[in-house]
Protein backbone atom coordinates (compact mmCIF):
# COMPACT_ATOMS: atom_id res chain seq x y z
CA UNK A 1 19.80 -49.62 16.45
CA UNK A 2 17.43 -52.04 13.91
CA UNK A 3 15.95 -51.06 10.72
CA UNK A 4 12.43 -50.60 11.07
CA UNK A 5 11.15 -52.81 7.85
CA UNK A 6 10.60 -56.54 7.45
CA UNK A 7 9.69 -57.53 4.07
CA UNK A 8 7.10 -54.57 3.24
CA UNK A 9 6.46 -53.64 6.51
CA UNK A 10 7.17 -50.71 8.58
CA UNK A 11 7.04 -50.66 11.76
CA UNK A 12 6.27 -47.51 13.70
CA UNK A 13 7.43 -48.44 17.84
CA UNK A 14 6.56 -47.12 20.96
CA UNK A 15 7.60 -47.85 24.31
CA UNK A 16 5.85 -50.46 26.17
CA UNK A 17 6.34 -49.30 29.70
CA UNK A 18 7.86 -52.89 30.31
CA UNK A 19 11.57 -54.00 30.71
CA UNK A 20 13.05 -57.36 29.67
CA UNK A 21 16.45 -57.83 30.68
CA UNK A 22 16.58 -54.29 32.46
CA UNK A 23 16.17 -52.78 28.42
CA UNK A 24 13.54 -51.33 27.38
CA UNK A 25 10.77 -53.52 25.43
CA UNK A 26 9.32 -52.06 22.31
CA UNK A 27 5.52 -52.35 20.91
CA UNK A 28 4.80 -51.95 17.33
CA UNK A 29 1.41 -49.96 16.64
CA UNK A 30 0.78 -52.47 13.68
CA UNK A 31 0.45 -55.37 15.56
CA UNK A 32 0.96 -54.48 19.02
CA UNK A 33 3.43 -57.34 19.09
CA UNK A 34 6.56 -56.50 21.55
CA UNK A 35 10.07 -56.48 20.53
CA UNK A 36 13.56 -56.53 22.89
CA UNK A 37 15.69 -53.53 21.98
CA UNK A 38 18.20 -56.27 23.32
CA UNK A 39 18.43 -58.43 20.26
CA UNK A 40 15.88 -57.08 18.15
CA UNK A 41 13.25 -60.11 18.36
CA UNK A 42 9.70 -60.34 18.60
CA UNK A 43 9.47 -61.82 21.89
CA UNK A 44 5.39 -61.34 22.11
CA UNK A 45 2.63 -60.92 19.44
CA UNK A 46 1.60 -61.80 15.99
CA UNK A 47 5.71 -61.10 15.29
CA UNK A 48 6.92 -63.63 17.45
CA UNK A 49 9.70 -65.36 15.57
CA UNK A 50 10.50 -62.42 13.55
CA UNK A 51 13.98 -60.21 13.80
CA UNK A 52 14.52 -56.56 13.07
CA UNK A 53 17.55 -56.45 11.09
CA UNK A 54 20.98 -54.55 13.25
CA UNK A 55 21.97 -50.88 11.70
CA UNK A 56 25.15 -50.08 12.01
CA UNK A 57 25.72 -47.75 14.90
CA UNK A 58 28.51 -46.29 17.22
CA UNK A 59 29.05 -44.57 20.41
CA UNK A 60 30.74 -40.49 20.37
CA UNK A 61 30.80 -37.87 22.42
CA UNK A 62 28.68 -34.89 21.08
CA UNK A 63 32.04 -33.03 20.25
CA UNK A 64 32.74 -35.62 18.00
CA UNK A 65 29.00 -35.98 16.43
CA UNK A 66 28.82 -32.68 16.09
CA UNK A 67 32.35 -32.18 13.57
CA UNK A 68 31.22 -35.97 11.70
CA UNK A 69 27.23 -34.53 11.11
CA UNK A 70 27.14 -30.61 11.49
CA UNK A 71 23.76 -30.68 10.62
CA UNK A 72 22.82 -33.82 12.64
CA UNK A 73 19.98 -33.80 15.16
CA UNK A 74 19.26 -35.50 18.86
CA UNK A 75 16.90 -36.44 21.14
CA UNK A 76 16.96 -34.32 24.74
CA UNK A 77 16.35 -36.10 27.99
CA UNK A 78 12.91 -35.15 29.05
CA UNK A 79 13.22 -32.64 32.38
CA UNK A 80 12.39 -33.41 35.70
CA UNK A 81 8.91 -32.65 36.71
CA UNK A 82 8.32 -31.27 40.05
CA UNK A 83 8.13 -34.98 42.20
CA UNK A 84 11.42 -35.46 40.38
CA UNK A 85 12.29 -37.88 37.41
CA UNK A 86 9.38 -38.12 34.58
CA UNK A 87 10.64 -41.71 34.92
CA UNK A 88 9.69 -42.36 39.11
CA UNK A 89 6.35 -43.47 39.07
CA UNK A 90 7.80 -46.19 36.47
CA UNK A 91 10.64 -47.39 38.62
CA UNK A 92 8.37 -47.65 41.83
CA UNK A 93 6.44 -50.15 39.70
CA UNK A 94 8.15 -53.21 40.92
CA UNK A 95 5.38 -55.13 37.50
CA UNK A 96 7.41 -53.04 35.09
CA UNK A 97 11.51 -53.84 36.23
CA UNK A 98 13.32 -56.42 34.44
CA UNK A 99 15.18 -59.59 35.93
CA UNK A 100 17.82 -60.05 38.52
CA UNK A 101 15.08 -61.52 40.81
CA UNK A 102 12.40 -59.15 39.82
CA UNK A 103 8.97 -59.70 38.23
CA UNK A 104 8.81 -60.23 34.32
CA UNK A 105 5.64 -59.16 33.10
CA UNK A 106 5.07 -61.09 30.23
């Protein structure tokens, strides 16, 4: 996970429908610049060069989560429309996969 804010800036992201690295690239809505949930860099846009800073994070199972943050909240995984994953169209888009010999799209 990155903070958000460079400087005075926050950033609001989106996802970009893209992979780099098979992980998901980011766009900011300020700038439209894209960002590697990777390593947290600008790797495209009016950012380029910059670096979200790393926020300290760790992996649990929800038993865990829930006894550390009783009150804590998470996402749900989106459910399966009727052709199957929300996600197929995306992954029969051989422009949007990552590397290992596939296409790049930037």
């Amino acid at each position: 996970m990155y903070a958000a804010r460079i400087d005075t800036v926050l950033y609001t992201f989106e996802a970009s429908g893209s992979l780099w690295q098979d992980a998901l690239v980011l766009r900011d809505q300020q700038t439209g610049s894209l960002w590697s949930q990777i390593t947290g860099e600008c790797i495209k846009g009016e950012s380029e060069g910059k670096t979200l800073t790393l926020y300290p994070s760790f992996t649990t199972t929800f038993r865990e989560f829930k006894k550390l943050y009783p009150n804590g909240r998470m996402l749900v995984k989106p459910e399966r429309g009727p052709s199957g994953s929300v996600y197929d169209s995306y992954m029969r888009d051989p422009e949007k996969l990552g590397i290992f010999g596939r296409i790049d799209n930037f």
